[in-house]
Protein backbone atom coordinates (compact mmCIF):
# COMPACT_ATOMS: atom_id res chain seq x y z
CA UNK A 1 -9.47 2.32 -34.40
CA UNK A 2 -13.31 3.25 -33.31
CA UNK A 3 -16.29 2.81 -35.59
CA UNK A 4 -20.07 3.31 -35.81
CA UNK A 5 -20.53 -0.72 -37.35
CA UNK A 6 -17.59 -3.47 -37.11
CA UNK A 7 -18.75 -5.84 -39.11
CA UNK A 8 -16.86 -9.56 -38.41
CA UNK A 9 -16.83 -11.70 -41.62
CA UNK A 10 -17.07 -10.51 -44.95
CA UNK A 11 -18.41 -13.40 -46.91
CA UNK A 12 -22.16 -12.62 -48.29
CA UNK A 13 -24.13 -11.62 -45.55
CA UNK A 14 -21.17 -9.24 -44.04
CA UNK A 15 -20.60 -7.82 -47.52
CA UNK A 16 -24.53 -7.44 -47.68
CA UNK A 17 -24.50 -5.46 -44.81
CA UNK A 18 -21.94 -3.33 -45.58
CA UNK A 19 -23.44 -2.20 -49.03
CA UNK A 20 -26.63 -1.44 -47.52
CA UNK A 21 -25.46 0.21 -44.69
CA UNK A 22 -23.10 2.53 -47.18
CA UNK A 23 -25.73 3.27 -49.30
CA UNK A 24 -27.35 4.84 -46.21
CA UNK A 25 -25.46 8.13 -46.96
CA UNK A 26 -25.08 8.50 -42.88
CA UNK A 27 -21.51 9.13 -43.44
CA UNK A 28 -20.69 6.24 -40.72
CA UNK A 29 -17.26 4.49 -40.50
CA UNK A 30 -17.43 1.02 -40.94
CA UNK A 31 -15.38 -1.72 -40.60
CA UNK A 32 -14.96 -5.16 -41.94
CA UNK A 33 -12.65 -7.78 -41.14
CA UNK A 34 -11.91 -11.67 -42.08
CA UNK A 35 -9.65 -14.13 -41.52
CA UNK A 36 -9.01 -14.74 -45.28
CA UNK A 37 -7.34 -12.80 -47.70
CA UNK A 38 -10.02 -11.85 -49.90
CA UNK A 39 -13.63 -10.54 -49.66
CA UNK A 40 -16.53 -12.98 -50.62
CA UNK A 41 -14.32 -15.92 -51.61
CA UNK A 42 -17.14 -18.29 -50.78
CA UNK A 43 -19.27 -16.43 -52.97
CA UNK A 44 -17.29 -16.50 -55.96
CA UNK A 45 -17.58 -20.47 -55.86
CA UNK A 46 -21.11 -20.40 -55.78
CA UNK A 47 -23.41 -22.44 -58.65
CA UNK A 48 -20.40 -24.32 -59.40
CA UNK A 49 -18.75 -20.41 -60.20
CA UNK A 50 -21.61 -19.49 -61.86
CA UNK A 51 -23.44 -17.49 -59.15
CA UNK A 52 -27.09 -19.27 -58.15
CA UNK A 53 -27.77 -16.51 -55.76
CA UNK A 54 -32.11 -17.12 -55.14
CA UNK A 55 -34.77 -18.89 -56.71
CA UNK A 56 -38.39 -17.64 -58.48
CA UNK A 57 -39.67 -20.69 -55.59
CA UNK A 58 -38.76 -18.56 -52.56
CA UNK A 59 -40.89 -20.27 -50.24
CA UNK A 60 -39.97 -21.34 -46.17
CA UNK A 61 -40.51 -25.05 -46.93
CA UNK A 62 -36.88 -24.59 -48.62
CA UNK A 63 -35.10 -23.51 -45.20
CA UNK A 64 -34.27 -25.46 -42.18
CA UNK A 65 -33.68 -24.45 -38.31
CA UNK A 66 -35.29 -22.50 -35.97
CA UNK A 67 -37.76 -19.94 -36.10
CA UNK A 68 -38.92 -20.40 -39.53
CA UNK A 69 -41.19 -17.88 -39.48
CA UNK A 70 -38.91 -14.93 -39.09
CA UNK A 71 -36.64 -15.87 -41.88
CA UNK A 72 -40.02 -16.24 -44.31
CA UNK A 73 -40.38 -12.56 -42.84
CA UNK A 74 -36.64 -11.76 -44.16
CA UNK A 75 -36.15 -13.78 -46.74
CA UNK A 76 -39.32 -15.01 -48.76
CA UNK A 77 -41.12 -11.74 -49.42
CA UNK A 78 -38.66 -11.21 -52.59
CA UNK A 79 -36.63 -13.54 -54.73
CA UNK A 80 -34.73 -10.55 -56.04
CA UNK A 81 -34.20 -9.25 -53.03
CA UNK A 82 -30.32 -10.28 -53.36
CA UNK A 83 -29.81 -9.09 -56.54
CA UNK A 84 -30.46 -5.04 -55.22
CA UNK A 85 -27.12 -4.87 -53.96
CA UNK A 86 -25.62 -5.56 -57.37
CA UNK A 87 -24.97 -3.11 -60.48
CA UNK A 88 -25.48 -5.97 -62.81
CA UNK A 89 -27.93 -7.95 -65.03
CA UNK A 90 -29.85 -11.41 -63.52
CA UNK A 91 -31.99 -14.01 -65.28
CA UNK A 92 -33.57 -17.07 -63.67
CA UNK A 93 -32.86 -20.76 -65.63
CA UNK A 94 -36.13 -22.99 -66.43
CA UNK A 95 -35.44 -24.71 -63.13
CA UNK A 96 -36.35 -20.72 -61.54
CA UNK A 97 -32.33 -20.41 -60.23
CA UNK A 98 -31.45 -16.79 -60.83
CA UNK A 99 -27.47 -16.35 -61.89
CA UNK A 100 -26.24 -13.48 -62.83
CA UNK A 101 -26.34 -12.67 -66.49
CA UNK A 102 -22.90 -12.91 -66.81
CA UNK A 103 -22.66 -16.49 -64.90
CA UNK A 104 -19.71 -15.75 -63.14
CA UNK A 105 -20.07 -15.54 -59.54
CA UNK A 106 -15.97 -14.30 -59.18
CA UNK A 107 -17.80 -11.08 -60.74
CA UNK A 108 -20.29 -10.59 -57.87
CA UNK A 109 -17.76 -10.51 -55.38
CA UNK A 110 -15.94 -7.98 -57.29
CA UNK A 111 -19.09 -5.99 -57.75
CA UNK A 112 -19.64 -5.91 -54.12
CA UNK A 113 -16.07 -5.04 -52.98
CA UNK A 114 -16.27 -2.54 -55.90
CA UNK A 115 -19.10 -1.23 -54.23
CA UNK A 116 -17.87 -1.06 -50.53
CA UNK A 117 -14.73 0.76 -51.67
CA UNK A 118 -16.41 3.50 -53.67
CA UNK A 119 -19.01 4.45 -51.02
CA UNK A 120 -16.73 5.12 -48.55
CA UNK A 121 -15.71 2.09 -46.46
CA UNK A 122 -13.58 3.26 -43.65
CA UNK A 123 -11.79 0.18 -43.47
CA UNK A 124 -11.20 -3.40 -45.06
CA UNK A 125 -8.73 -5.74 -43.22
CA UNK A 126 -7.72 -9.25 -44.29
CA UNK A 127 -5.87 -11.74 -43.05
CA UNK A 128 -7.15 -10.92 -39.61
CA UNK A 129 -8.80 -13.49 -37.34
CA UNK A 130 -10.76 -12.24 -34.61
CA UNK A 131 -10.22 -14.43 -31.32
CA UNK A 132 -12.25 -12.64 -28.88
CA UNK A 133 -15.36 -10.23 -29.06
CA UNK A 134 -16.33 -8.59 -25.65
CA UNK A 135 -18.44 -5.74 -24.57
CA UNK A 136 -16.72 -2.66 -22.35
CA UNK A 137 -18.17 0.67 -21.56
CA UNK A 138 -21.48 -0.24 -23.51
CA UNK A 139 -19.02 -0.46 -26.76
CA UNK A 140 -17.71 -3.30 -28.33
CA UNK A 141 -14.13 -4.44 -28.13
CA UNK A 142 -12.28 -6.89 -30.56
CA UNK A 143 -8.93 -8.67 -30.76
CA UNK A 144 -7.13 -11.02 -33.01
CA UNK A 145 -5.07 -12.27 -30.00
CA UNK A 146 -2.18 -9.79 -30.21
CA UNK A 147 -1.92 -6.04 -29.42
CA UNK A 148 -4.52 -4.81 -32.14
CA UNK A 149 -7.71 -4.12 -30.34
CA UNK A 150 -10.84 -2.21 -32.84
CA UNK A 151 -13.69 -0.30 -30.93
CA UNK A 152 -17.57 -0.22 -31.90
CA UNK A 153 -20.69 0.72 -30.67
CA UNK A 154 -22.48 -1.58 -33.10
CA UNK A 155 -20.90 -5.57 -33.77
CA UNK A 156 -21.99 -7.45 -36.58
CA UNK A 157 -21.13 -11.79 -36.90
CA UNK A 158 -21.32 -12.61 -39.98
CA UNK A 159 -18.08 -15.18 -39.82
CA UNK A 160 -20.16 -18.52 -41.03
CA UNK A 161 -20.63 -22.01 -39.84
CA UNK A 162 -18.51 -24.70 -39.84
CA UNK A 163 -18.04 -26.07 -43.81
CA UNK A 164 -15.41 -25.68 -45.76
CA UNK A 165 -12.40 -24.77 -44.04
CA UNK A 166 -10.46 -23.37 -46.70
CA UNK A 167 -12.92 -20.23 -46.66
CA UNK A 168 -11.21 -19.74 -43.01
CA UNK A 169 -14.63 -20.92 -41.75
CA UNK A 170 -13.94 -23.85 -39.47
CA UNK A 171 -16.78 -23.54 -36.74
CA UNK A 172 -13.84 -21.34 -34.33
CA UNK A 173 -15.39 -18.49 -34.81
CA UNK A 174 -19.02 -19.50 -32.70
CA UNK A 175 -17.20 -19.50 -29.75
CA UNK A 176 -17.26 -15.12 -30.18
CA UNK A 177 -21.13 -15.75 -29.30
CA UNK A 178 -20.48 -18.21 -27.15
CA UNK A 179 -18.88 -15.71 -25.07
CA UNK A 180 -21.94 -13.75 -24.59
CA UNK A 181 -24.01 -16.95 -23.09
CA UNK A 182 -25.19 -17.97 -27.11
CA UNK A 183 -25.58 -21.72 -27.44
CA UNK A 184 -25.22 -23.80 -30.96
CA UNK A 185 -27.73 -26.14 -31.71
CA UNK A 186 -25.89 -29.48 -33.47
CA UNK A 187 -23.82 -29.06 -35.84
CA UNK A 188 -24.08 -30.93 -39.58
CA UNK A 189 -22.55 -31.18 -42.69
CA UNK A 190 -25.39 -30.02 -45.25
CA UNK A 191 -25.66 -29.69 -48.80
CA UNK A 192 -23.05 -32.54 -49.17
CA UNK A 193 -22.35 -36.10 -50.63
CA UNK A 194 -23.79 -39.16 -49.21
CA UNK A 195 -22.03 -42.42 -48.24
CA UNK A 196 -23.90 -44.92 -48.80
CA UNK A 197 -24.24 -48.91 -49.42
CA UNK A 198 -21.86 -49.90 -52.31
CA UNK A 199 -22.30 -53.46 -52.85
CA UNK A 200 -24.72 -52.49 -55.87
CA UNK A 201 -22.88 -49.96 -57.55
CA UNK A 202 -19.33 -50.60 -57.64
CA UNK A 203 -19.49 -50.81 -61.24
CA UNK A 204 -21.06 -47.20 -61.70
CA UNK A 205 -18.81 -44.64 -60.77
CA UNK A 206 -18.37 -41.53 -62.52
CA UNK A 207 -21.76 -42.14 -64.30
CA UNK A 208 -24.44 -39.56 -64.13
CA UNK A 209 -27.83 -40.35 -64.17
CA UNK A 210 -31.04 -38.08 -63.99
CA UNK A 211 -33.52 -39.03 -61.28
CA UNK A 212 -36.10 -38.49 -58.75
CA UNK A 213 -34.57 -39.50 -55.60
CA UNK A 214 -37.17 -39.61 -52.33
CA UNK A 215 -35.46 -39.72 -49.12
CA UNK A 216 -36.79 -41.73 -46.28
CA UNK A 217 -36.37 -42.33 -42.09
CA UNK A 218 -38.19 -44.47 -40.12
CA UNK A 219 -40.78 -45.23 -42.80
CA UNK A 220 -41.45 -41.91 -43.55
CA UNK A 221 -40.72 -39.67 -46.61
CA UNK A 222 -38.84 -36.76 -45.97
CA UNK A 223 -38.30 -35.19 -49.53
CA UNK A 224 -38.45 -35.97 -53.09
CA UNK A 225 -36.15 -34.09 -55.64
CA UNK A 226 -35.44 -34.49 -59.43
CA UNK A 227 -31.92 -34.06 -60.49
CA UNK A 228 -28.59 -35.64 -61.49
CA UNK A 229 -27.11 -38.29 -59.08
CA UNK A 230 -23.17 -39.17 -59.61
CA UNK A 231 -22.47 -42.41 -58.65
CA UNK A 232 -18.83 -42.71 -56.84
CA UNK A 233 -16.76 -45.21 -55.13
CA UNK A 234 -18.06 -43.91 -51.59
CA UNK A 235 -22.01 -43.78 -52.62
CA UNK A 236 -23.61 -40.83 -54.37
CA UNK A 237 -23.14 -37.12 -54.96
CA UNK A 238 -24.96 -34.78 -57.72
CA UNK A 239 -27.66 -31.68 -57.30
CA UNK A 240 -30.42 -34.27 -56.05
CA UNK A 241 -28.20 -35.75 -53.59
CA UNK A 242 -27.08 -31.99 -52.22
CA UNK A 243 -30.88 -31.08 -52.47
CA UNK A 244 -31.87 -34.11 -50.34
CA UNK A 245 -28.53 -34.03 -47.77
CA UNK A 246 -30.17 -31.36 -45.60
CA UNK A 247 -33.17 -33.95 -44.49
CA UNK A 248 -31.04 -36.85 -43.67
CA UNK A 249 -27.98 -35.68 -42.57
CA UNK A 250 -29.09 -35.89 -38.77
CA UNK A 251 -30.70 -39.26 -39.68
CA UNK A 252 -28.85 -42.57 -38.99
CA UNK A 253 -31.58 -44.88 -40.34
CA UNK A 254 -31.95 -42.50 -43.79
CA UNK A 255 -32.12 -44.76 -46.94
CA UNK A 256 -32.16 -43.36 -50.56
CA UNK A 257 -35.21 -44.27 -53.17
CA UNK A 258 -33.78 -43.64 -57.00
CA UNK A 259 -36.66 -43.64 -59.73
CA UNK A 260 -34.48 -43.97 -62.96
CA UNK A 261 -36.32 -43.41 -65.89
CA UNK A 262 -38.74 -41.31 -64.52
CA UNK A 263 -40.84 -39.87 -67.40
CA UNK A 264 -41.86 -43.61 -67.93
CA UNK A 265 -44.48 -45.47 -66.93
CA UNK A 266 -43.72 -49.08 -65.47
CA UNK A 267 -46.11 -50.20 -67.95
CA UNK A 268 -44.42 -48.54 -70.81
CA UNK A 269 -40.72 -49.46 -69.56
CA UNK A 270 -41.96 -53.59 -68.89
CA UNK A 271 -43.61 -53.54 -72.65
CA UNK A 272 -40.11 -52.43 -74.06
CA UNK A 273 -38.21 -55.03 -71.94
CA UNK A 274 -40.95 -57.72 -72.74
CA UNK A 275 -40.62 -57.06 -76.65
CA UNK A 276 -36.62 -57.40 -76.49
CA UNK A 277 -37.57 -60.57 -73.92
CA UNK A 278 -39.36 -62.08 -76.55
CA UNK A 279 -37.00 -61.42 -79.05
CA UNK A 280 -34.11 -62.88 -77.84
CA UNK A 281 -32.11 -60.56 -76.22
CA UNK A 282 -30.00 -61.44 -73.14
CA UNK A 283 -30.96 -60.61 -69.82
CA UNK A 284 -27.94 -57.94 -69.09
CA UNK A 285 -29.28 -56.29 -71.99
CA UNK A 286 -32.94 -55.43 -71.36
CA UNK A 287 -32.26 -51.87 -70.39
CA UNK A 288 -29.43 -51.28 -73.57
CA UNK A 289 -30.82 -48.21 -75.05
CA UNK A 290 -33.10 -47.27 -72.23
CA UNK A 291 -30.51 -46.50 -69.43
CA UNK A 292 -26.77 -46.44 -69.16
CA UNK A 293 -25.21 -49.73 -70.54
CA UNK A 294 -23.62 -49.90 -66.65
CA UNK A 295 -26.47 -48.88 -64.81
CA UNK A 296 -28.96 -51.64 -66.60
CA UNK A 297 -27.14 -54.15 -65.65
CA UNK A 298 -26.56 -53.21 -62.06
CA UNK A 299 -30.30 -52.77 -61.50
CA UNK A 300 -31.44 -56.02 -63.70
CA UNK A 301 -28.59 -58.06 -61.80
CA UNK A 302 -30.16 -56.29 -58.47
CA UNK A 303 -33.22 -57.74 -59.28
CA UNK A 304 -32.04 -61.23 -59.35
CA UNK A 305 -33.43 -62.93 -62.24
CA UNK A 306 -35.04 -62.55 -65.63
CA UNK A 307 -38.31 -61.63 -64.44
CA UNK A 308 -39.51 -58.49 -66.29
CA UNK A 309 -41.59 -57.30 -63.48
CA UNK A 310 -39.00 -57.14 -60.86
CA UNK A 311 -36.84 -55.90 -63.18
CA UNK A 312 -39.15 -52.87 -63.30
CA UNK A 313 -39.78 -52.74 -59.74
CA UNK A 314 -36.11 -52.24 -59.07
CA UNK A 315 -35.37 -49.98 -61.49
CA UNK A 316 -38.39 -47.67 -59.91
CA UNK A 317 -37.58 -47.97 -56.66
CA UNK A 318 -33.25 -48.62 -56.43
CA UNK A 319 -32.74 -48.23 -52.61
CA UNK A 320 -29.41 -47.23 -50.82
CA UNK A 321 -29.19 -46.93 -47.05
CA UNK A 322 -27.29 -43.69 -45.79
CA UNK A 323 -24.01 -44.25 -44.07
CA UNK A 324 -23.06 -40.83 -43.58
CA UNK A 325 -21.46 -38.22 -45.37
CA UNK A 326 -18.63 -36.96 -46.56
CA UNK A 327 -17.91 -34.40 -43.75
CA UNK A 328 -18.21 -30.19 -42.96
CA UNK A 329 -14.39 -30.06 -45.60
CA UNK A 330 -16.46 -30.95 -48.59
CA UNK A 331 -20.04 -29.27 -47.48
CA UNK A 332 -21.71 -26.22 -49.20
CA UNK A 333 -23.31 -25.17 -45.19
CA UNK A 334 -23.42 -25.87 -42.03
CA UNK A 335 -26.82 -27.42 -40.73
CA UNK A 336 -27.59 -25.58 -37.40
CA UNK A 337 -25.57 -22.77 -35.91
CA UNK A 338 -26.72 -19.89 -33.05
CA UNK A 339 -29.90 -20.75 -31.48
CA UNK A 340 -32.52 -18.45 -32.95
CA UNK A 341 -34.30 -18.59 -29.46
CA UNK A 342 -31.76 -16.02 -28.17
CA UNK A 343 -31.95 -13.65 -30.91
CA UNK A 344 -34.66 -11.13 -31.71
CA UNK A 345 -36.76 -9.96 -34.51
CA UNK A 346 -33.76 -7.98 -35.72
CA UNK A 347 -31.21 -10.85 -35.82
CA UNK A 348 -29.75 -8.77 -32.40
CA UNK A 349 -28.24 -10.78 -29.43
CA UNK A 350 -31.29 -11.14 -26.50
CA UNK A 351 -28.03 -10.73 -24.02
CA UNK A 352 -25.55 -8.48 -25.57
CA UNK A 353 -27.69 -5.23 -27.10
CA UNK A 354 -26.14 -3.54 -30.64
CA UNK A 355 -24.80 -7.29 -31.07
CA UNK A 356 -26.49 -8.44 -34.42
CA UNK A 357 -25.97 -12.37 -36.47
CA UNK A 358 -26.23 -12.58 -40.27
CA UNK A 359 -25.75 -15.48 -42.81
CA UNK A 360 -24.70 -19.12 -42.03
CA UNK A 361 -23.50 -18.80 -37.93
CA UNK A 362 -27.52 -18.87 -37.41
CA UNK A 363 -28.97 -21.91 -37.16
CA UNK A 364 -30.66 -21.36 -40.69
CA UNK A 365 -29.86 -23.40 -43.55
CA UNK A 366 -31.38 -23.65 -46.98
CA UNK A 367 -31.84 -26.41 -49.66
CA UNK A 368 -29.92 -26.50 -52.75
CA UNK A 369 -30.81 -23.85 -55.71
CA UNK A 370 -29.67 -20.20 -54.17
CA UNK A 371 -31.80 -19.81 -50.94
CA UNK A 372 -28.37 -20.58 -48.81
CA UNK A 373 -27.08 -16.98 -50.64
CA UNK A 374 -30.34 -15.59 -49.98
CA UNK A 375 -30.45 -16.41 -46.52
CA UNK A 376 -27.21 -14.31 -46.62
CA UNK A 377 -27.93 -11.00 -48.22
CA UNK A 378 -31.02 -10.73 -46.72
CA UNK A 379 -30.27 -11.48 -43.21
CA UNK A 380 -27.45 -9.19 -43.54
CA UNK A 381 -29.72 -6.49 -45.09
CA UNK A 382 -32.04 -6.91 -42.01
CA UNK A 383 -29.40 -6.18 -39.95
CA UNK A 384 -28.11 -3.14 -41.49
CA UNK A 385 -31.75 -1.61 -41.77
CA UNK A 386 -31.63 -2.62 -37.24
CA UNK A 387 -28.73 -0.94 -37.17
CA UNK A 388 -29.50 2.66 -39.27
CA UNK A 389 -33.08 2.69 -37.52
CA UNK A 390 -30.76 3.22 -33.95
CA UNK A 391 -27.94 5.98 -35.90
């Protein structure tokens, strides 16, 4: 079949695109294909299913990759920018994530596919993996490997990076760029749980703790987040250790800094210990009432002794070196992707023209809190508004 747009992924950013190019009223047939069989099932996961789609704190310090600039051009100007292509309700939390009123990110899938179908998408095919973009005639050709072969003068990637497979995106589909002389920058698990050194908290998995956790390599700090930390029996996981896996997951020598108790003072946390000190209590206990039964004890036993000050100074400043993670199956995103050097202003292709990226396959990635989903509809807006400047 020929179209105006074939649009190649329809997770966020190819959904995005689709809406706003739709809402164009150019009458253009559009198509939109994926290898899974249903639209924006990565997006109805989001916010642990409740939807975090941007933040109030749009800012570029909270996206990683190339050519930072241009996606503070797309995606910084407006936090709500997202939330346009939706006939719903948003809030933002006290933390500035904005959900959807309804929390229930299943619901802005639906809205979106509702949307697509109603303004007259010419087609939607699932279950149908693309294996080979190419260019013929000055239109685009695409296959899924058999006889089926769809036509446009206008391509769209939008097929995502390489985390979590069972959303069909298993880093296969970069090789469609590829094809066109595109490199990928490396490749990283992001947004993810850390392994890390165990020996000091075998005794505290499944607890939760909230923290500020810095992150560290080669003596230097990389970030500093305040949030929940899960301990498990491989090392941590929780929103602060997603928030701080995109700054040392391409570190070997990363360790972690965890600040427990930190609306304390040292001062106010070693009078409370010195006053149970002094009356009697036993050393495991110092922390009972203060912290996590479990937790106390690991960090007082950590700090090797009764002495109230090093008990403090541990429990301030409770290291754990980085192993690695746990791998692109149990990632949120991809860290790196197509090299933003080869693609314009416009998200196009510098060596295939009316080829345009959007989403996660560009070596963009953003921390924890929404910007990942902005990233998406944004980029994927930009790219329809390329594409209906040229129509």
């Amino acid at each position: 079949m020929n179209y105006d747009v074939l649009i190649i992924g329809g997770g966020a950013s190819g959904l995005a695109c689709a809406v706003r190019l739709l809402k164009s009223g150019k009458n253009l047939r559009l198509g939109l294909i994926d290898a899974g069989d249903r639209f924006g099932k990565k997006l109805s996961a989001t916010g642990n299913g409740q939807g975090n789609i941007s933040n109030l704190d749009m800012s570029c310090g909270h996206f990683h990759g190339g050519n930072i600039p241009l996606v503070e051009k797309i995606a910084c100007s407006d936090p709500y920018a997202g939330t346009k292509l939706f006939d719903c309700l948003f809030e933002a939390d006290e933390k500035g994530r904005i959900y959807p009123s309804g929390r229930q990110a299943s619901a802005l899938a639906d809205n979106l596919i509702k949307r697509i179908r109603l303004n007259g998408m010419t087609a939607c095919i699932q279950n149908r993996k693309v294996t080979r973009l190419y260019k013929s005639d000055n239109v685009f050709a695409v296959s899924d490997g058999g006889n089926q072969i769809e036509i446009a003068k206008f391509a769209v990637l939008c097929t995502g990076g390489k985390a979590q497979k069972q959303f069909k995106t298993d880093g296969s589909s970069y090789s469609l760029a590829q094809e066109f002389g595109h490199e990928l920058t490396p490749l990283y698990p992001s947004l993810v749980q850390l392994k890390t050194q165990t020996d000091y908290i075998k005794t505290l998995k499944g607890i939760r703790a909230d923290c500020v956790v810095s992150a560290y390599s080669d003596g230097k700090l990389l970030n500093k987040v305040r949030g929940d930390v899960i301990f498990t029996d491989y090392g941590v996981s929780g929103n602060a250790v997603f928030s701080l896996s995109s700054y040392v997951t391409d570190k070997p020598d990363a360790i972690l800094s965890i600040e427990f108790l930190p609306d304390f003072t040292e001062s106010e946390i070693e009078n409370c210990i010195t006053a149970k000190k002094n009356a009697g209590w036993e050393t495991s206990e110092l922390l009972s009432g203060s912290l996590h039964n479990q937790i106390g004890r690991a960090v007082i036993k950590r700090a090797g002794g009764n002495s109230v000050r090093e008990i403090v100074k541990t429990l301030k400043n409770f290291t754990l070196p980085v192993f690695g993670t746990l791998g692109f199956d149990y990632a949120q995103v991809t860290r790196g992707g197509i090299d933003m050097r080869d693609v314009t202003e416009e998200l196009e292709s510098k060596f295939a023209r009316n080829l345009f990226f959007a989403g996660e396959i560009l070596d963009v990635d953003g921390d924890c809190g929404g910007y990942n989903l902005q990233w998406a509809f944004t980029s994927g807006i930009a790219v329809a508004d390329a594409i209906l400047k040229r129509i």
